[in-house]
C-alpha atoms as a PDB file:
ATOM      1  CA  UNK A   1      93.539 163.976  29.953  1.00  0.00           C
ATOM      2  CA  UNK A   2      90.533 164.702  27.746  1.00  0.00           C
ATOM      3  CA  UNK A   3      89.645 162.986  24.916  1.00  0.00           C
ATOM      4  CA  UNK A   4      90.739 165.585  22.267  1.00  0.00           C
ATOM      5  CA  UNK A   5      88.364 163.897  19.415  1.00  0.00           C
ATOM      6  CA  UNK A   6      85.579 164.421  21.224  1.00  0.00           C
ATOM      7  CA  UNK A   7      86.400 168.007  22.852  1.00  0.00           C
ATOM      8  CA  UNK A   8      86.818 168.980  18.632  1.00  0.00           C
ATOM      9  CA  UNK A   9      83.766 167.685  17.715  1.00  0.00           C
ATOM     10  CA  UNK A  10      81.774 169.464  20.671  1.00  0.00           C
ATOM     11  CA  UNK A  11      83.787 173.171  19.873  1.00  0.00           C
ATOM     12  CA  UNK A  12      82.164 172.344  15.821  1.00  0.00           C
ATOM     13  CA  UNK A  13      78.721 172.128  17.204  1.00  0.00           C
ATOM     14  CA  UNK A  14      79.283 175.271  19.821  1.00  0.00           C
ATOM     15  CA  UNK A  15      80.640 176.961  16.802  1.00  0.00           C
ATOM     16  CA  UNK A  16      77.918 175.935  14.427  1.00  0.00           C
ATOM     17  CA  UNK A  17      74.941 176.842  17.329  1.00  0.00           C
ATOM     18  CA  UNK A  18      76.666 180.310  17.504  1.00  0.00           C
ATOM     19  CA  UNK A  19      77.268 180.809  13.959  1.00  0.00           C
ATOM     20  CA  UNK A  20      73.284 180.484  13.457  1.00  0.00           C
ATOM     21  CA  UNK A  21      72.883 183.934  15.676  1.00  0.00           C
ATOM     22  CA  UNK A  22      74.278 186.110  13.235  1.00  0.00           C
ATOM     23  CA  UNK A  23      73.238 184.315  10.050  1.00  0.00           C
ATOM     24  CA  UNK A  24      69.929 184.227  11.264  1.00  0.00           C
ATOM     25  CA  UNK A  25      70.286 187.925  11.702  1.00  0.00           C
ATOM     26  CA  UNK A  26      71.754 188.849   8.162  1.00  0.00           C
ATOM     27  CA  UNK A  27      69.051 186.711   6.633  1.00  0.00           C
ATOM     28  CA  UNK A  28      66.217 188.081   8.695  1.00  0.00           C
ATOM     29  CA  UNK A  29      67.265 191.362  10.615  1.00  0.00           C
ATOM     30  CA  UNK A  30      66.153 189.866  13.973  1.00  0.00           C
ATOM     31  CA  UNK A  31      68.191 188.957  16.971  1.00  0.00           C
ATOM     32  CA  UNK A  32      66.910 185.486  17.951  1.00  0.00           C
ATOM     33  CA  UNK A  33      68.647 184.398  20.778  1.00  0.00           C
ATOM     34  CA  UNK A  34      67.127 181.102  20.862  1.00  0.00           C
ATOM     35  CA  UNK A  35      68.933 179.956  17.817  1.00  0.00           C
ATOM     36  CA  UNK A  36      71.620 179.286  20.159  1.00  0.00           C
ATOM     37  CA  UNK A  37      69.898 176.321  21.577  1.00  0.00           C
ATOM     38  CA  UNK A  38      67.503 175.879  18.693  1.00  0.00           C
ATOM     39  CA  UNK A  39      67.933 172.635  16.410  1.00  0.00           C
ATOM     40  CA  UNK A  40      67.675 173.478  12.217  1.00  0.00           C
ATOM     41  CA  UNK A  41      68.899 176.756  10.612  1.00  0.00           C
ATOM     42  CA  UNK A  42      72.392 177.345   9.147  1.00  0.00           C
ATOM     43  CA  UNK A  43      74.675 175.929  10.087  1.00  0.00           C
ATOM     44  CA  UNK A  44      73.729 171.907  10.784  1.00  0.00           C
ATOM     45  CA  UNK A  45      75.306 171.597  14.335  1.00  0.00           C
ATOM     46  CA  UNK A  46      74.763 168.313  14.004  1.00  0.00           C
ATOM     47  CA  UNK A  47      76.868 167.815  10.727  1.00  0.00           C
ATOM     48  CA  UNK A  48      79.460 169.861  12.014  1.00  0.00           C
ATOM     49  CA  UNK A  49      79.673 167.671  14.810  1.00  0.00           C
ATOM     50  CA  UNK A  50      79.884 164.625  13.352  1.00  0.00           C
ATOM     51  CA  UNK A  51      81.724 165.422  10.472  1.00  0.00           C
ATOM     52  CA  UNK A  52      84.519 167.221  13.195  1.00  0.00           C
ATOM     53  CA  UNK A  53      84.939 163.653  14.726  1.00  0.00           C
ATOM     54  CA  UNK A  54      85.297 161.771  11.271  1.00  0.00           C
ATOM     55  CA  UNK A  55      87.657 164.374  10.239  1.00  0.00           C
ATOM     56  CA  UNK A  56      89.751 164.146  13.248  1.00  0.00           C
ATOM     57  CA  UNK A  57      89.851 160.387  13.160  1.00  0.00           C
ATOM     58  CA  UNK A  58      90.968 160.271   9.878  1.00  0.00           C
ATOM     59  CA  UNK A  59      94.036 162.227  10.436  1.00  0.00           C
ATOM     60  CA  UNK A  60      94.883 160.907  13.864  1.00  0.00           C
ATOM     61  CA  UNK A  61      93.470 157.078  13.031  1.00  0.00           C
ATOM     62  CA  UNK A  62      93.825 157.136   9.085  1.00  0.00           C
ATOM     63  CA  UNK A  63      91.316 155.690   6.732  1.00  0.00           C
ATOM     64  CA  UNK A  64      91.645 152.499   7.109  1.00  0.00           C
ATOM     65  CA  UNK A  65      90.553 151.844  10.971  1.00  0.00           C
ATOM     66  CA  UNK A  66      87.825 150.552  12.843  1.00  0.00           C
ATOM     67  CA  UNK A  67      87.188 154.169  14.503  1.00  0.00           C
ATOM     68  CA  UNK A  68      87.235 155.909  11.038  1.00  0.00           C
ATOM     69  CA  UNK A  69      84.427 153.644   9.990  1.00  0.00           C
ATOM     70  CA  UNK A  70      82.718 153.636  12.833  1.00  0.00           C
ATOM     71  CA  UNK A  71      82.622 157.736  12.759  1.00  0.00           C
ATOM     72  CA  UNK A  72      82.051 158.033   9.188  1.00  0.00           C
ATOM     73  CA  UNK A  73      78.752 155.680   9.876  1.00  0.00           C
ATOM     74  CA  UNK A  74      77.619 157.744  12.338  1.00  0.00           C
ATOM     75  CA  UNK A  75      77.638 160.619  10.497  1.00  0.00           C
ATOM     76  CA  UNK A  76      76.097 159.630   7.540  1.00  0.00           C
ATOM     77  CA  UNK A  77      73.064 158.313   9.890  1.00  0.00           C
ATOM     78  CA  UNK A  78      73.275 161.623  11.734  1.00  0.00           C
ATOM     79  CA  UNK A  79      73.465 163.678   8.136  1.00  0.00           C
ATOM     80  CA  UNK A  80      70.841 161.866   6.687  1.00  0.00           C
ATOM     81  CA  UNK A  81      68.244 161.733   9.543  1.00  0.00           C
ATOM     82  CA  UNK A  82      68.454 165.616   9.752  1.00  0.00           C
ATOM     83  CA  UNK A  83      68.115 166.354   6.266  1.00  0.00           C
ATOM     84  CA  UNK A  84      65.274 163.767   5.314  1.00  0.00           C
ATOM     85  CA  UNK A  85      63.348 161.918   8.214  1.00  0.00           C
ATOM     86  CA  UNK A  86      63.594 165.537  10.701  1.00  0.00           C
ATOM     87  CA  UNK A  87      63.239 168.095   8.168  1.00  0.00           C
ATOM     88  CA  UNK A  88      59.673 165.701   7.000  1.00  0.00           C
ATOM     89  CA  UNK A  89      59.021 165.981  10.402  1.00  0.00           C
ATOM     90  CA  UNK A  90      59.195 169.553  10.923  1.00  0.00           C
ATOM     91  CA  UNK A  91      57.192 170.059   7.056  1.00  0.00           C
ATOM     92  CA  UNK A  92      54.366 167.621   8.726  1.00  0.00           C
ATOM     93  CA  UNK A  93      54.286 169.520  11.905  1.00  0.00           C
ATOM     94  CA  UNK A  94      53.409 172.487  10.020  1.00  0.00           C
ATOM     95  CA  UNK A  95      50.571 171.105   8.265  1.00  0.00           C
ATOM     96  CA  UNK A  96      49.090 169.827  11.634  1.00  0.00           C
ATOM     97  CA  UNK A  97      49.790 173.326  12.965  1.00  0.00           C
ATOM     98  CA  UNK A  98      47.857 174.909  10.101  1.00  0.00           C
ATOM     99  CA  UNK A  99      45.069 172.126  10.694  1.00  0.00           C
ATOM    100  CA  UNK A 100      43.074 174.087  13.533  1.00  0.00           C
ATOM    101  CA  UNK A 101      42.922 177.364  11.053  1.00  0.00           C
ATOM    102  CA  UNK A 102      41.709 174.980   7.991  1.00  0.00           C
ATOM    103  CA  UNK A 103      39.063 173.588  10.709  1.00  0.00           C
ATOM    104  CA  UNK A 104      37.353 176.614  12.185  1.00  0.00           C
ATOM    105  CA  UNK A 105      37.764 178.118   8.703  1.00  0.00           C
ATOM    106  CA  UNK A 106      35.217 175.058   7.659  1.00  0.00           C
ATOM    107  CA  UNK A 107      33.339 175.539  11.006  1.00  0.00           C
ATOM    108  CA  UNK A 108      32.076 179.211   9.804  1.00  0.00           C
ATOM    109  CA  UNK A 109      30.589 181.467  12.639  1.00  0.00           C
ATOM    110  CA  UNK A 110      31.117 178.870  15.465  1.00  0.00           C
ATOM    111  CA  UNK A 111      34.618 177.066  16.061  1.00  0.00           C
ATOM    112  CA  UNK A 112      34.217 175.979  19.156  1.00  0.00           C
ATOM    113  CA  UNK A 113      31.372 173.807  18.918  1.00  0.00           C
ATOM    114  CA  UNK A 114      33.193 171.767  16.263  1.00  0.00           C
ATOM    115  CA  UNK A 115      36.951 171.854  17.500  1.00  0.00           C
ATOM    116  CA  UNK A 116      39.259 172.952  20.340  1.00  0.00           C
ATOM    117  CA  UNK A 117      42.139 174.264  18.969  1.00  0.00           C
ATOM    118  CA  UNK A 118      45.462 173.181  20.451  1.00  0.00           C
ATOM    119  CA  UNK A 119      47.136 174.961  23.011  1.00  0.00           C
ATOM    120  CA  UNK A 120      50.688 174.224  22.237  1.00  0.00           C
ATOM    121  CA  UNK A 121      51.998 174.686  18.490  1.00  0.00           C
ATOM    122  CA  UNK A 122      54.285 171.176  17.306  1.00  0.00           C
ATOM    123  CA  UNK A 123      58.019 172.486  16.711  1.00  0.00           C
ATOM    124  CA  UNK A 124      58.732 172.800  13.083  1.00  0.00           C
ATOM    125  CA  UNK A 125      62.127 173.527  13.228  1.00  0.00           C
ATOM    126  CA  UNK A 126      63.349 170.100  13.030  1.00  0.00           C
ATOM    127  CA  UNK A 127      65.569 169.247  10.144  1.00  0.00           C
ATOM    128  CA  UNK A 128      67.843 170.727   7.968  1.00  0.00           C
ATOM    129  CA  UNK A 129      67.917 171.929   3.989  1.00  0.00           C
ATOM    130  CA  UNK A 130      70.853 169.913   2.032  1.00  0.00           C
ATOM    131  CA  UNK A 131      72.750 173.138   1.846  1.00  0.00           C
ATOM    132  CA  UNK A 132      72.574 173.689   5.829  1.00  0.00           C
ATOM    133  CA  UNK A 133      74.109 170.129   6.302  1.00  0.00           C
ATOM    134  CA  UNK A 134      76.758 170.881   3.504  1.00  0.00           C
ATOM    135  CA  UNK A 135      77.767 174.473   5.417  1.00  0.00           C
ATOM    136  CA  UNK A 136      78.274 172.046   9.056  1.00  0.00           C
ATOM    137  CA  UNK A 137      80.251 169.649   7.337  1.00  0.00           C
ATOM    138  CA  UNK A 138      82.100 171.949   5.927  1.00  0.00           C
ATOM    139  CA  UNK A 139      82.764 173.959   8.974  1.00  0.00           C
ATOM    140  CA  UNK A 140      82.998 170.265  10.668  1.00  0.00           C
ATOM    141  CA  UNK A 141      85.806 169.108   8.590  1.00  0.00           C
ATOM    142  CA  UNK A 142      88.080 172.269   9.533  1.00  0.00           C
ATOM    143  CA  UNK A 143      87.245 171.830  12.951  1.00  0.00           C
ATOM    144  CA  UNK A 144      88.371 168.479  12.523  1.00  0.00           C
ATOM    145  CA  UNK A 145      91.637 168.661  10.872  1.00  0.00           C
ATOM    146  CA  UNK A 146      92.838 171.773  12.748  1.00  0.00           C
ATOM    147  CA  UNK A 147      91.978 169.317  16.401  1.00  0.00           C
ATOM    148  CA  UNK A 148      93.798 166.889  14.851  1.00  0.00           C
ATOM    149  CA  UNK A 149      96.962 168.698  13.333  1.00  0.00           C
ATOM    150  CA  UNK A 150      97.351 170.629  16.292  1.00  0.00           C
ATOM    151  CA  UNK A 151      96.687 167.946  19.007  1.00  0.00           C
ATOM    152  CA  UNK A 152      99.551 165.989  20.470  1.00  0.00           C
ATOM    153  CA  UNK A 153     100.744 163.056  19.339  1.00  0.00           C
ATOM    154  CA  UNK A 154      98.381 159.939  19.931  1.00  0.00           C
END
């Protein structure tokens, strides 16, 4: 038998990483099929999965419990991290990316004699904006509650 918890809060990160395929399309008017696999955009798949598994517990555990506290840790770590410390990440990694224009900019007619530029780009879609963590908790927390309500009993 499969741990139903943990089957809910994998279907609210599939669910978020295929939501981000059509939002990125209304927002952009590009099909980016990558944005299945890709981490940031809209929806936070993280959030949704952690927030899925705190939801669930909740209902099936109650408030009160061990498990509840330990989920509701984990995804305030998991929340946090992707909207601060990886989103930083991904803003830094676009300054460094920007660096080797800045520097043969400054190097005039000959940029190779001063700098090699870098061959591979650093990924700077890390982290999340506060409302992209908000719209996977969201989503998250239905996941979570409909698992639950609709699960046998424990």
């Amino acid at each position: 038998m499969a741990n139903r918890g943990l089957v809910t809060a994998i279907a609210a990160v599939g669910a978020a990483q295929l939501l981000k395929l059509p939002l990125h399309y209304a927002k952009t008017g590009r099909w980016e099929i990558r944005k299945l696999i890709g981490s940031g955009g809209m929806p936070s798949s993280h959030s949704s999965g952690v927030s899925a598994l705190a939801a669930y517990t909740a209902t099936k555990c109650g408030v009160k419990t061990p498990e509840f506290a330990i989920s509701a840790m984990l995804g305030i770590i998991v929340m946090y991290d992707a909207m601060n410390i990886r989103r930083h990440a991904g803003e830094i990694a676009m300054q460094v990316n920007d660096l080797d224009v800045d520097v043969e900019k400054l190097a005039g007619k000959h940029p190779g004699i001063y700098h090699i530029r870098r061959r591979k780009r650093l990924k700077e879609s890390l982290g999340h904006q506060p409302r992209e963590v908000a719209a996977g908790s969201v989503l998250g927390l239905l996941f979570g509650f409909i698992g639950a309500i609709t699960g046998s009993k424990r």
